[in-house]
Protein backbone atom coordinates (compact mmCIF):
# COMPACT_ATOMS: atom_id res chain seq x y z
CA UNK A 1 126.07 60.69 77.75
CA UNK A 2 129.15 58.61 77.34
CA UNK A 3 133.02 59.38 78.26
CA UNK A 4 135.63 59.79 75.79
CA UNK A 5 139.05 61.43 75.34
CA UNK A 6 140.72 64.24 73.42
CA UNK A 7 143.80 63.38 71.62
CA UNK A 8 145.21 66.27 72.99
CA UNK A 9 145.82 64.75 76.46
CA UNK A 10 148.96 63.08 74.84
CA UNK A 11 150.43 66.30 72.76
CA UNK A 12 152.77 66.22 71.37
CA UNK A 13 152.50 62.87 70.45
CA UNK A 14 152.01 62.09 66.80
CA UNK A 15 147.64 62.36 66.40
CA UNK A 16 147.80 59.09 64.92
CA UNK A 17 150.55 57.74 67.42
CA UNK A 18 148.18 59.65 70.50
CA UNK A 19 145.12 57.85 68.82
CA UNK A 20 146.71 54.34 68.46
CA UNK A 21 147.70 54.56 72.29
CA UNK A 22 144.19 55.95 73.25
CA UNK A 23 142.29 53.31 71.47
CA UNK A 24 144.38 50.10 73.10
CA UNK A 25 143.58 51.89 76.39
CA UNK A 26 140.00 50.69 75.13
CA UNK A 27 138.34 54.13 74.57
CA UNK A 28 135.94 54.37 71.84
CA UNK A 29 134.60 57.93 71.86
CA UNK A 30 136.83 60.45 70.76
CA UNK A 31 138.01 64.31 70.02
CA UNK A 32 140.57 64.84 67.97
CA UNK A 33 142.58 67.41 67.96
CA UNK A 34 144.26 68.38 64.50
CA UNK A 35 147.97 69.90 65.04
CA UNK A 36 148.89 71.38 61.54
CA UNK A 37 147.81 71.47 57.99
CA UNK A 38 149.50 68.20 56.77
CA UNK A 39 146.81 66.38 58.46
CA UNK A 40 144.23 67.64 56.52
CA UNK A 41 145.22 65.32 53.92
CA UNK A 42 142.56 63.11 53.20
CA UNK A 43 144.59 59.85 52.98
CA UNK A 44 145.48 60.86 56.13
CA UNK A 45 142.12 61.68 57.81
CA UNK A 46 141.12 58.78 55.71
CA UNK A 47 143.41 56.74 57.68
CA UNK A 48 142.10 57.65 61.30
CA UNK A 49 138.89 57.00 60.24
CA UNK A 50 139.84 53.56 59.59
CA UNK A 51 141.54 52.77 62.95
CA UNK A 52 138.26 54.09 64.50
CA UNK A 53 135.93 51.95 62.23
CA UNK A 54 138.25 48.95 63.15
CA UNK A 55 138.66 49.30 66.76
CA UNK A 56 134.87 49.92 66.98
CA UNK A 57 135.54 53.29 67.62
CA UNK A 58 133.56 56.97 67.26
CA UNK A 59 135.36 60.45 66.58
CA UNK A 60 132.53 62.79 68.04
CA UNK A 61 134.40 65.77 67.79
CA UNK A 62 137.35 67.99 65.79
CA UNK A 63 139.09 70.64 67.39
CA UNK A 64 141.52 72.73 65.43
CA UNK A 65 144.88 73.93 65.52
CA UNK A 66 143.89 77.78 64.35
CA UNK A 67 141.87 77.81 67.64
CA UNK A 68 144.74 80.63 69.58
CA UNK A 69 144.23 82.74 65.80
CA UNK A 70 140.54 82.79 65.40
CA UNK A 71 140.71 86.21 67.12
CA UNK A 72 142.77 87.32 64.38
CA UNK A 73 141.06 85.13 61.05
CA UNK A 74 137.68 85.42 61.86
CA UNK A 75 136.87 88.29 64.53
CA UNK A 76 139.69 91.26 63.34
CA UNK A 77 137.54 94.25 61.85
CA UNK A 78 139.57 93.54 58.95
CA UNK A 79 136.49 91.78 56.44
CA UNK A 80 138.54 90.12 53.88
CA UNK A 81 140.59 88.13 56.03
CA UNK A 82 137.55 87.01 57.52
CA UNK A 83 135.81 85.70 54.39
CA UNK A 84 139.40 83.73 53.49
CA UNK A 85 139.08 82.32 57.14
CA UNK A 86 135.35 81.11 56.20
CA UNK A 87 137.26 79.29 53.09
CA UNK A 88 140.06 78.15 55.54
CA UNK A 89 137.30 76.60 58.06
CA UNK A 90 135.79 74.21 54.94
CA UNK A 91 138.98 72.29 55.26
CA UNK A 92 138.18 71.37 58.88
CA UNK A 93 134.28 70.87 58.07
CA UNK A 94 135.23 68.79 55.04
CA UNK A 95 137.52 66.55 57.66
CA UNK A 96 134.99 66.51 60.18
CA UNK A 97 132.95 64.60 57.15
CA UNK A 98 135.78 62.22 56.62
CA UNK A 99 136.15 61.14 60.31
CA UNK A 100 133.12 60.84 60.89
CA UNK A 101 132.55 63.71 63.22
CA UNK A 102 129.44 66.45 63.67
CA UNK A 103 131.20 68.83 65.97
CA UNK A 104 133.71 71.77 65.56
CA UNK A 105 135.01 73.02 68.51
CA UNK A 106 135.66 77.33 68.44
CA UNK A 107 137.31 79.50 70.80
CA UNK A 108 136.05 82.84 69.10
CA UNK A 109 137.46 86.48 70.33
CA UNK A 110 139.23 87.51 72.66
CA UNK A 111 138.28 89.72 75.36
CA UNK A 112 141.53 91.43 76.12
CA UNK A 113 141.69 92.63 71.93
CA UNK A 114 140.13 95.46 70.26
CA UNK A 115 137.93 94.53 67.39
CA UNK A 116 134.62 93.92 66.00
CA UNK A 117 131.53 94.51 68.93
CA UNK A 118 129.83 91.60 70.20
CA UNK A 119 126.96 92.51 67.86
CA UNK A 120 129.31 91.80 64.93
CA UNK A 121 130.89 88.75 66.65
CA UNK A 122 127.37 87.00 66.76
CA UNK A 123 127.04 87.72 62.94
CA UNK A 124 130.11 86.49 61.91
CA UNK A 125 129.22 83.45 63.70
CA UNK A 126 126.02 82.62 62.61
CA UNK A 127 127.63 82.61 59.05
CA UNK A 128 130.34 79.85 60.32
CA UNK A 129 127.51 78.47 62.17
CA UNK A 130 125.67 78.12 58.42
CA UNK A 131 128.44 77.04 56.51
CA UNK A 132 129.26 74.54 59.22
CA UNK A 133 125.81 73.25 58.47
CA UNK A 134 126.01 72.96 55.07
CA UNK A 135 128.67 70.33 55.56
CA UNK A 136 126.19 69.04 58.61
CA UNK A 137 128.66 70.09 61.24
CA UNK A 138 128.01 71.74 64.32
CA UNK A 139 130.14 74.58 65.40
CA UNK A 140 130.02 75.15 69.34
CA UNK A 141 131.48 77.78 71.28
CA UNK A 142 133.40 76.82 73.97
CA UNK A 143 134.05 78.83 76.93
CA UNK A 144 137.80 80.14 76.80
CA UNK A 145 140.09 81.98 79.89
CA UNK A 146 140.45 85.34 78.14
CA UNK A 147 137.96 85.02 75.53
CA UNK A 148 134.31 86.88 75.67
CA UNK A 149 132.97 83.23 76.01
CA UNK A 150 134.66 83.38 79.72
CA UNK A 151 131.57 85.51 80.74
CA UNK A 152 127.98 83.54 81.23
CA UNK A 153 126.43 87.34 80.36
CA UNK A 154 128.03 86.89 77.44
CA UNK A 155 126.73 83.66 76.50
CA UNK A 156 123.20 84.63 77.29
CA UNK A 157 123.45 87.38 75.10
CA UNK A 158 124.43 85.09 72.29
CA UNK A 159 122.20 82.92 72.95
CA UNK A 160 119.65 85.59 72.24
CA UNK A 161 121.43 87.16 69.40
CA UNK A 162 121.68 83.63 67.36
CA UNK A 163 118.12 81.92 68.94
CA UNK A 164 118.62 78.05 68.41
CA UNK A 165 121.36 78.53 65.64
CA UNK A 166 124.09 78.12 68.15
CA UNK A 167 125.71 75.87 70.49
CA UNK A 168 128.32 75.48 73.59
CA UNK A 169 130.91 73.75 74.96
CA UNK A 170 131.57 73.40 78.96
CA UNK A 171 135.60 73.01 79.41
CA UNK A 172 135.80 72.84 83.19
CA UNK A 173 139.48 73.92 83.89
CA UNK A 174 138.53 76.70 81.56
CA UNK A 175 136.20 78.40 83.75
CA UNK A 176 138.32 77.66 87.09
CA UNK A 177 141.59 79.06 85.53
CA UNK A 178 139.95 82.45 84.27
CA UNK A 179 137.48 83.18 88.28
CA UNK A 180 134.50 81.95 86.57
CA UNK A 181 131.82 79.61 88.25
CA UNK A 182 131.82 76.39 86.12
CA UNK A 183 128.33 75.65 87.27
CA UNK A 184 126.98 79.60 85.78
CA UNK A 185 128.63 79.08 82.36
CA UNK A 186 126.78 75.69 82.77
CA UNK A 187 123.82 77.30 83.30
CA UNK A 188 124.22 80.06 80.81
CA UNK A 189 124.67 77.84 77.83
CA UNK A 190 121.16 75.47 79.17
CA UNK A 191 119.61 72.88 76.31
CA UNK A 192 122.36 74.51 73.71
CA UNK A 193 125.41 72.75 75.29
CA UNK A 194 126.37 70.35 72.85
CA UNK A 195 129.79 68.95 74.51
CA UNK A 196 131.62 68.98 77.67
CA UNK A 197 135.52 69.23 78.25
CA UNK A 198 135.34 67.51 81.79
CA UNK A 199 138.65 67.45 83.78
CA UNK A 200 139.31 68.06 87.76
CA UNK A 201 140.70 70.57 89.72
CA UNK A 202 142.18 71.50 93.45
CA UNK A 203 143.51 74.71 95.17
CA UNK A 204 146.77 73.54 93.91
CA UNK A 205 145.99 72.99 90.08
CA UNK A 206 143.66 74.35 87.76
CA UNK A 207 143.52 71.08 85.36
CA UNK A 208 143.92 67.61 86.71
CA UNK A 209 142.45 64.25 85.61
CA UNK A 210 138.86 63.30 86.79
CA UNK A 211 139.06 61.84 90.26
CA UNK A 212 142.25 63.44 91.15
CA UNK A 213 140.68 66.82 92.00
CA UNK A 214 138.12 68.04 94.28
CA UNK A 215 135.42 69.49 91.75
CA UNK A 216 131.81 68.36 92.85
CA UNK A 217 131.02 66.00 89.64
CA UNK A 218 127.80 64.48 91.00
CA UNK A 219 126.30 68.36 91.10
CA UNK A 220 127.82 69.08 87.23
CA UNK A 221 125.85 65.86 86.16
CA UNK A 222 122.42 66.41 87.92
CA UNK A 223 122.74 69.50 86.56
CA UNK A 224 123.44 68.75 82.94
CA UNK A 225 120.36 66.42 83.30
CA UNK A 226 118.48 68.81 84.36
CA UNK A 227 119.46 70.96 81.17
CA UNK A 228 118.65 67.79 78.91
CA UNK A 229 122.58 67.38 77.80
CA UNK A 230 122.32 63.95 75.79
CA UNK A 231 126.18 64.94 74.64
CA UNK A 232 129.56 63.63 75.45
CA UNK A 233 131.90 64.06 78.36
CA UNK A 234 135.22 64.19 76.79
CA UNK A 235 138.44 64.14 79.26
CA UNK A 236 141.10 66.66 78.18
CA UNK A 237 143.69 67.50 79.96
CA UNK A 238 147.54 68.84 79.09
CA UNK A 239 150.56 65.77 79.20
CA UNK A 240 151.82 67.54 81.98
CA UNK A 241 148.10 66.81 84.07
CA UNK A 242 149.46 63.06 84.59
CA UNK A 243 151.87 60.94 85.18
CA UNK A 244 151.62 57.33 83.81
CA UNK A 245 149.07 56.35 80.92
CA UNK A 246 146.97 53.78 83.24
CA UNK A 247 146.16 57.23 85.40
CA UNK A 248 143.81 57.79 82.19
CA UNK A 249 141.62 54.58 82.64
CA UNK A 250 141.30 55.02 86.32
CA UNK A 251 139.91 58.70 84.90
CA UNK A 252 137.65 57.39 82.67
CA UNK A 253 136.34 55.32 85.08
CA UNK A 254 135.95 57.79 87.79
CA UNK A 255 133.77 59.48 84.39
CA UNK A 256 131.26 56.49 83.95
CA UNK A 257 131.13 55.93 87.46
CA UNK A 258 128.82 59.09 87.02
CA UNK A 259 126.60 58.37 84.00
């Protein structure tokens, strides 16, 4: 395990301005977080991938910008616009190849929309799961406030439905904001969690920095030790989480304190 950082924790920064700042705060391990379809431009990814190779750094992860519409590209019950959102996704596995990054994060469908059944849902991803692979990306379902993915019953029944052709992520303040048990989604997703959104929380807020909360870290790690996690812990919080930049080292800190 090793800690890193989302590039979201400093939207709306400019990515490459957010990952400048990031890396002189001496991280190395990295998810970025792509804001709009300019910056699939390879010259552009092409660029990022140079101030991580320089600095020493890894991009682990890619998150996309279509994450609020996946609902809508890839899990409507209208077909056609989900085989153009299978086209769509090859730009983000083709930059995940250009920054160096095996993981796509997805937020999948939404539990308060009609649609497709969950039977259909775990089809549709084990064909992004595929393609993903063709381009030797992972794509990992995260858990999501509102989404189906918010329910561990519904993560053991994908689990199921898919066998070992799928994979998780854990985002902490996801689970707290939406009733759910962080430590059951945990659970649910066992040996196929492949990446970890860690941040904090209190009775007050619902997403703070590592350290600044009261969540019971030293349980979350024995437990993803127990379930073999050999992943990263990547801090992501919103702008709004902190106040001054050198609160982020003292986080990631608090983060390898733990490892």
């Amino acid at each position: 395990m090793q800690a890193g950082i989302s590039t979201a924790c400093l939207y709306p920064m400019l990515l490459e301005d957010s990952f400048s700042q990031l890396i002189n705060l001496n991280f190395r391990c990295f998810e970025v977080f792509l804001n709009t379809c300019s910056e699939f431009g390879e010259p552009y990814l092409k660029r990022l991938r140079r101030m991580a190779d320089n600095s020493g750094s890894r991009i682990r992860s890619l998150h996309p910008f279509t994450s609020g519409y996946e609902n809508f590209l890839l899990f409507s019950d209208y077909e056609r616009r989900y085989r153009d959102g299978l086209e769509f996704y090859k730009h983000y596995f083709h930059a995940c190849n250009l920054l160096g990054a095996d993981l796509l994060v997805l937020h999948g469908k939404r539990s308060d929309k009609p649609g497709i059944s969950d039977r259909e849902f775990f089809e549709r991803y084990s064909r992004l799961y595929d393609l993903g692979r063709t381009f030797e990306v992972t794509v990992a379902q995260e858990n999501v406030n509102l989404y189906r993915s918010d329910d561990p019953e519904f993560i053991k029944k994908m689990k199921v439905a898919c066998g070992k052709n799928c994979a998780f992520v854990l985002d902490v303040k996801q689970a707290v904001r939406g009733g759910t048990d962080p430590f059951l989604l945990c659970e649910a997703m066992g040996e196929q969690l492949a990446h970890v959104h860690i941040n904090d929380n209190n009775a007050v807020s619902d997403c703070l920095l590592p350290g600044f909360g009261s969540m019971d870290f030293p349980r979350l790690i024995r437990q993803l030790r127990r379930q073999k996690f050999n992943g990263n812990l990547i801090i992501e919080v919103y702008r709004k989480s902190f106040g001054k930049l050198n609160e982020l080292v003292t986080a990631k800190q608090v983060v390898e304190s733990l490892l």
